[in-house]
N, C-alpha and C. Protein backbone atom coordinates (compact mmCIF):
# COMPACT_ATOMS: atom_id res chain seq x y z
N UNK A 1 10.87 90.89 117.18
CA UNK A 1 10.49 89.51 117.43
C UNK A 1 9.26 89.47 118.35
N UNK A 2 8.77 87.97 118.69
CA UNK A 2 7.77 88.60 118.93
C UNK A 2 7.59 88.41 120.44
N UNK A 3 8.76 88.16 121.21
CA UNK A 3 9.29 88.18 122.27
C UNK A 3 9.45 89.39 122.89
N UNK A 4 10.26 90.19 122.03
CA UNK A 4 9.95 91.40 122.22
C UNK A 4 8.81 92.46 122.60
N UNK A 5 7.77 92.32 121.50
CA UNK A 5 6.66 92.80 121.64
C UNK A 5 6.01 92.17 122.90
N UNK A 6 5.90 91.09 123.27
CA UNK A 6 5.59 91.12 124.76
C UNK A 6 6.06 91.53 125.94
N UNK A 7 7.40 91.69 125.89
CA UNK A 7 8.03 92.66 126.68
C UNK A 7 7.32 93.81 126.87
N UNK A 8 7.27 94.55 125.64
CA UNK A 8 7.17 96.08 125.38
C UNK A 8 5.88 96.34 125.57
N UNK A 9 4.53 95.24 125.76
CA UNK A 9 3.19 95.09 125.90
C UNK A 9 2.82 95.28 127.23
N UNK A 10 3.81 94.85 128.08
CA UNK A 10 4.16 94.38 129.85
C UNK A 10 4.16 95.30 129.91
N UNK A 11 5.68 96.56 129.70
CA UNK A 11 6.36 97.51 130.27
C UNK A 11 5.16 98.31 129.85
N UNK A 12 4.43 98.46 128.41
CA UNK A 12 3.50 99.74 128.65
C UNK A 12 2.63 99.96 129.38
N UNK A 13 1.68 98.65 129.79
CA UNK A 13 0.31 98.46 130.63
C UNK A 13 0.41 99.15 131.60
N UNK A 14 1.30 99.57 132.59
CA UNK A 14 1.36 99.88 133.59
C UNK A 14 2.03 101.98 133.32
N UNK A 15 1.92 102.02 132.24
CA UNK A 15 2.32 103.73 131.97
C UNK A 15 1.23 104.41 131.79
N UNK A 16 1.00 105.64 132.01
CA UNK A 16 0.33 106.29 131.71
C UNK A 16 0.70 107.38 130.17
N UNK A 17 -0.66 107.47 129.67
CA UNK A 17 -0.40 107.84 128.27
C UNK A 17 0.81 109.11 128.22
N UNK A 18 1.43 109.28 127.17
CA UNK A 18 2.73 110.14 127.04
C UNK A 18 2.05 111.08 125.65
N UNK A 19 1.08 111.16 125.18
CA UNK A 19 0.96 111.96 124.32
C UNK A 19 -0.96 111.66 124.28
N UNK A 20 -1.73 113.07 123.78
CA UNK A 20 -3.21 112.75 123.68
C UNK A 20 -3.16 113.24 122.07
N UNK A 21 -4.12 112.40 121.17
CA UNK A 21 -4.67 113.28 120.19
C UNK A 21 -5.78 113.64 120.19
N UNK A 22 -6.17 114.83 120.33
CA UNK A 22 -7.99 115.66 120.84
C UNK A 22 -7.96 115.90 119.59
N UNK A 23 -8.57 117.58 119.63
CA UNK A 23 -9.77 117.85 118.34
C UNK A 23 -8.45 118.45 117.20
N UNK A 24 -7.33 118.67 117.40
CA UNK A 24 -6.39 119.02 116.39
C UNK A 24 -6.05 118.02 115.44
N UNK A 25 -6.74 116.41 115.95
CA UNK A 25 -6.59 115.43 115.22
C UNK A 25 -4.87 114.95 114.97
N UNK A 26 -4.67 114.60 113.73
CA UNK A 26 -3.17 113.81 113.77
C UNK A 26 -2.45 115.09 112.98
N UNK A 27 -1.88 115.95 114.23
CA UNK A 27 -1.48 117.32 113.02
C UNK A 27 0.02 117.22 113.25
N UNK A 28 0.60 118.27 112.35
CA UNK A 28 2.21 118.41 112.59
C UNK A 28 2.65 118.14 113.87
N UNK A 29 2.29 118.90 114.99
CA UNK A 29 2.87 119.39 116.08
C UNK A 29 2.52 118.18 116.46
N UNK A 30 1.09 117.21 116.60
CA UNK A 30 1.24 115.86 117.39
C UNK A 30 2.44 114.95 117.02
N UNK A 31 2.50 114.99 115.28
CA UNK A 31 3.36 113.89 115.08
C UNK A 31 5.09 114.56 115.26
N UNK A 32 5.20 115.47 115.50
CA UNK A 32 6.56 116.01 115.79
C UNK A 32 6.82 115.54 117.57
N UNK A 33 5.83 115.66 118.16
CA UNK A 33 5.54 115.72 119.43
C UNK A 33 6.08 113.73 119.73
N UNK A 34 5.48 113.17 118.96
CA UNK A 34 5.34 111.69 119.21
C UNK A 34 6.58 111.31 119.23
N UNK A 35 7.58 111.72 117.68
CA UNK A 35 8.81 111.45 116.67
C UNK A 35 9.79 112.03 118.27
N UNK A 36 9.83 112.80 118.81
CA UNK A 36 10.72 113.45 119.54
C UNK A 36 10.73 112.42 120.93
N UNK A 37 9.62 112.43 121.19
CA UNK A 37 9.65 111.06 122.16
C UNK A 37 9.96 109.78 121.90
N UNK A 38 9.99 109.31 120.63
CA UNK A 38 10.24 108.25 119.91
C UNK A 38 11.48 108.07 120.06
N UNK A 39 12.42 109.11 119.76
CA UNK A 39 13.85 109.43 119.97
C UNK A 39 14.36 109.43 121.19
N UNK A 40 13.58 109.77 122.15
CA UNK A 40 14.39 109.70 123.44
C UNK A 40 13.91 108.47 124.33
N UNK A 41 12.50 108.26 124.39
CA UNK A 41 12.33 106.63 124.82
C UNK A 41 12.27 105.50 123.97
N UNK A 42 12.24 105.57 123.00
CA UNK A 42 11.87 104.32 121.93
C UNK A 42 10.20 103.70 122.20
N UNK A 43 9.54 104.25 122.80
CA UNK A 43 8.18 103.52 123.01
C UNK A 43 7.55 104.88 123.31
N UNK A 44 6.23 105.18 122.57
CA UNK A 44 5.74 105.87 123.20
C UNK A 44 4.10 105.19 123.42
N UNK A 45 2.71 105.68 124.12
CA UNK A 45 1.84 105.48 124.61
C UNK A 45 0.74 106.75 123.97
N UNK A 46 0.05 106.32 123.23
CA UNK A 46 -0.90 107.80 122.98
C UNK A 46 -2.30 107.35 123.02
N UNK A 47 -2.51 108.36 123.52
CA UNK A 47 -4.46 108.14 123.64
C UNK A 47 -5.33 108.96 122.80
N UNK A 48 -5.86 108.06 122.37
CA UNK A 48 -6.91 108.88 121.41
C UNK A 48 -8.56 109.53 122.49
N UNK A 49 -8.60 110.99 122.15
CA UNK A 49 -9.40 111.52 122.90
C UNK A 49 -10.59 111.19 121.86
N UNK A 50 -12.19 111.77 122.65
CA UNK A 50 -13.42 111.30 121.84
C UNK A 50 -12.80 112.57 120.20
N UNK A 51 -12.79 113.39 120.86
CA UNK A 51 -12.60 114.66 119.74
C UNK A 51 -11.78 114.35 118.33
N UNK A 52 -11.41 114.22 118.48
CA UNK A 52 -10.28 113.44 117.42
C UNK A 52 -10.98 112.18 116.47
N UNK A 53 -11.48 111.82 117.21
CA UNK A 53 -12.55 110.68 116.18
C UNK A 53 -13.60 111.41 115.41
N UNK A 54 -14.21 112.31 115.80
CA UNK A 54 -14.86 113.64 115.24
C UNK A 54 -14.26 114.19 114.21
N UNK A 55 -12.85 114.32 114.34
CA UNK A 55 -12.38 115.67 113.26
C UNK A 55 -11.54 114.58 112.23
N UNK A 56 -10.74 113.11 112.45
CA UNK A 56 -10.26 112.31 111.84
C UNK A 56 -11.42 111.77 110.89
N UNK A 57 -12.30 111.41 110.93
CA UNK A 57 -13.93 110.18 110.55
C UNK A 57 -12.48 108.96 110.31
N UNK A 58 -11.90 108.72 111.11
CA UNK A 58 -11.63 106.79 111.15
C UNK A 58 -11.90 106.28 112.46
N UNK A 59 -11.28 105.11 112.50
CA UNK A 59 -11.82 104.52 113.61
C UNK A 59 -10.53 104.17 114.90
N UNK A 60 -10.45 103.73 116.12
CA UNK A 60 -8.80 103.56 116.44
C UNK A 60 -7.92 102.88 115.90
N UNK A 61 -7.96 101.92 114.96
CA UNK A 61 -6.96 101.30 114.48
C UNK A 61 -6.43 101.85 113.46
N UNK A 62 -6.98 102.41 112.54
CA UNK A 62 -6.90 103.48 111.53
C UNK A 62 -6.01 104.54 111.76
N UNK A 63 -6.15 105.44 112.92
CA UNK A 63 -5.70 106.11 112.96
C UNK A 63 -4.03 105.93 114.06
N UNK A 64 -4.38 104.68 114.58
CA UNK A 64 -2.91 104.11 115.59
C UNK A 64 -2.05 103.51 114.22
N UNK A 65 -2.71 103.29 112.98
CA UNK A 65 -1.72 102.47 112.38
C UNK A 65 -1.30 103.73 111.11
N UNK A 66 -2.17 104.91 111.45
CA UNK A 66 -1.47 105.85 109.83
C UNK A 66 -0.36 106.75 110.89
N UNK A 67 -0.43 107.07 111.72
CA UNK A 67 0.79 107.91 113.30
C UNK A 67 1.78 106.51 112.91
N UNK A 68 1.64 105.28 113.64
CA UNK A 68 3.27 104.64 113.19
C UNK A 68 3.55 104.78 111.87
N UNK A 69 2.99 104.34 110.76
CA UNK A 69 3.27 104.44 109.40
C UNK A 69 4.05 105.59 109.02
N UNK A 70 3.36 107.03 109.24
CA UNK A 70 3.88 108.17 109.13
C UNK A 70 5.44 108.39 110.06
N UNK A 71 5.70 107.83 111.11
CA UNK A 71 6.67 107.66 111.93
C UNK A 71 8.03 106.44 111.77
N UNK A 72 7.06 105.78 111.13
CA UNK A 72 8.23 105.01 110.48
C UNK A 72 8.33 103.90 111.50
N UNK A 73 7.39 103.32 112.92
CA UNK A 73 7.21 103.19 113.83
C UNK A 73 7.18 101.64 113.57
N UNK A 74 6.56 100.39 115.02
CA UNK A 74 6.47 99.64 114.79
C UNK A 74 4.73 99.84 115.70
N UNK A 75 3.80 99.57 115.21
CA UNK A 75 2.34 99.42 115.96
C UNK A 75 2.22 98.63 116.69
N UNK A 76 2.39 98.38 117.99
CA UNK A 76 2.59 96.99 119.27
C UNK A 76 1.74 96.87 120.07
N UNK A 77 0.66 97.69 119.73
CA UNK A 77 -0.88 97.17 120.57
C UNK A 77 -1.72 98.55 120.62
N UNK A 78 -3.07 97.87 120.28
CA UNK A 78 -4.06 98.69 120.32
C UNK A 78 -5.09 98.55 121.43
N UNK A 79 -5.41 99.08 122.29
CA UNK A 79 -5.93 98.80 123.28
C UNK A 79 -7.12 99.65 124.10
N UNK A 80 -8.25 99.41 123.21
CA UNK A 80 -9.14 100.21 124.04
C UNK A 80 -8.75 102.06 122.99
N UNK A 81 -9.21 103.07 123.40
CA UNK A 81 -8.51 104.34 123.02
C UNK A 81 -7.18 104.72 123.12
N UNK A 82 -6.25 103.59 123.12
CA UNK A 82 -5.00 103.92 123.32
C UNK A 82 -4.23 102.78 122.77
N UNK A 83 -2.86 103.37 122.28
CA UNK A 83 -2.09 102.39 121.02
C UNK A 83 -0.82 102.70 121.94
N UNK A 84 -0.05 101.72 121.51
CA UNK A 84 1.60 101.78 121.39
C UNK A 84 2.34 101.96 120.32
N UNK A 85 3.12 102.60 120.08
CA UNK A 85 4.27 102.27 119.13
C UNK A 85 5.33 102.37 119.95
N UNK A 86 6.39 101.27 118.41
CA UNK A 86 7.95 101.01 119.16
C UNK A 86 8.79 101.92 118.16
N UNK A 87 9.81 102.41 118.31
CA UNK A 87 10.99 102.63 117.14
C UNK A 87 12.58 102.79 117.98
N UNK A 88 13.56 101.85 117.13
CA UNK A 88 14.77 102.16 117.77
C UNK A 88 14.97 103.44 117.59
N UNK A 89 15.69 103.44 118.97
CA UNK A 89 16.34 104.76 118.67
C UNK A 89 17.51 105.26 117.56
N UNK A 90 17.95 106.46 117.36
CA UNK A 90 18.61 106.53 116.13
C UNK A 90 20.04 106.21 116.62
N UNK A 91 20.38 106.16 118.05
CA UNK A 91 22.02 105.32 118.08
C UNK A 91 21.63 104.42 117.91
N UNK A 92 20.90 103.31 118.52
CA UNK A 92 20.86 101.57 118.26
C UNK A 92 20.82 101.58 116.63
N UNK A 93 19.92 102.39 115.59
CA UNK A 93 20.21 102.17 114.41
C UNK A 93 21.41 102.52 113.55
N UNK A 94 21.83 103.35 114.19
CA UNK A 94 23.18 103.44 113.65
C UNK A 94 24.59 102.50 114.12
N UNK A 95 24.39 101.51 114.86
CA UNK A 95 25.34 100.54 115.52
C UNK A 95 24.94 99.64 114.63
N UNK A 96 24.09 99.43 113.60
CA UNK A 96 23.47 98.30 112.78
C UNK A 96 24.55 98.32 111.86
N UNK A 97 25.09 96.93 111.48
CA UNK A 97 26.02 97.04 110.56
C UNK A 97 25.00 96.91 108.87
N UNK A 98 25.49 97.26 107.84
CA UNK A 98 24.79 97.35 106.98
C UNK A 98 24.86 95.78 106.53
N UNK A 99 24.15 95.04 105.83
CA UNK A 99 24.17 94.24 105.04
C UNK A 99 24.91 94.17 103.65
N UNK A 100 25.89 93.39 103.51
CA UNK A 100 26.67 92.91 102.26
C UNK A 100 26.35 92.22 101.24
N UNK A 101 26.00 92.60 100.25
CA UNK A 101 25.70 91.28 98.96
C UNK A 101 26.31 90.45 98.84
């Protein structure tokens, strides 16, 4: 909601980044790196280094929105060289009751 996302806009401003992508660009080990933090905080913070724009050719939104996509994530702000994503964690999704026809 989008109540939420302002919450989660608040609580990040004030963090310092939790993951960098440099010149290895968006590789396994970053997005394993992100997914694992994803799991244990539900929010993570990543900064895009200059290098990485070099070895990617996109631009920051491009590359903040193909990391959630690939993650399965929610994209909750782009800001300058640095993005947010959200994802429940995998208990809160599993407390989800399924939907009934």
């Amino acid at each position: 909601s989008v109540k939420e996302i302002k919450g989660l806009k608040k609580y990040c401003q004030q963090r310092k980044p939790d993951v960098r992508i440099g010149k290895a660009g968006i590789s396994e080990g970053i997005l394993k790196e992100i997914d694992r933090r994803l799991e244990e905080q539900g929010i993570v913070k990543v900064k895009i280094l200059k290098a990485a724009f070099n070895v990617e050719k996109k631009d920051r939104f491009q590359i903040a929105k193909e990391v959630a996509e690939k993650l399965r994530a929610t994209l909750v702000e782009v800001r300058g060289k640095t993005f947010t994503i959200y994802r429940k964690k995998r208990a809160q999704r599993k407390n989800l009751k399924p939907v009934r026809e």
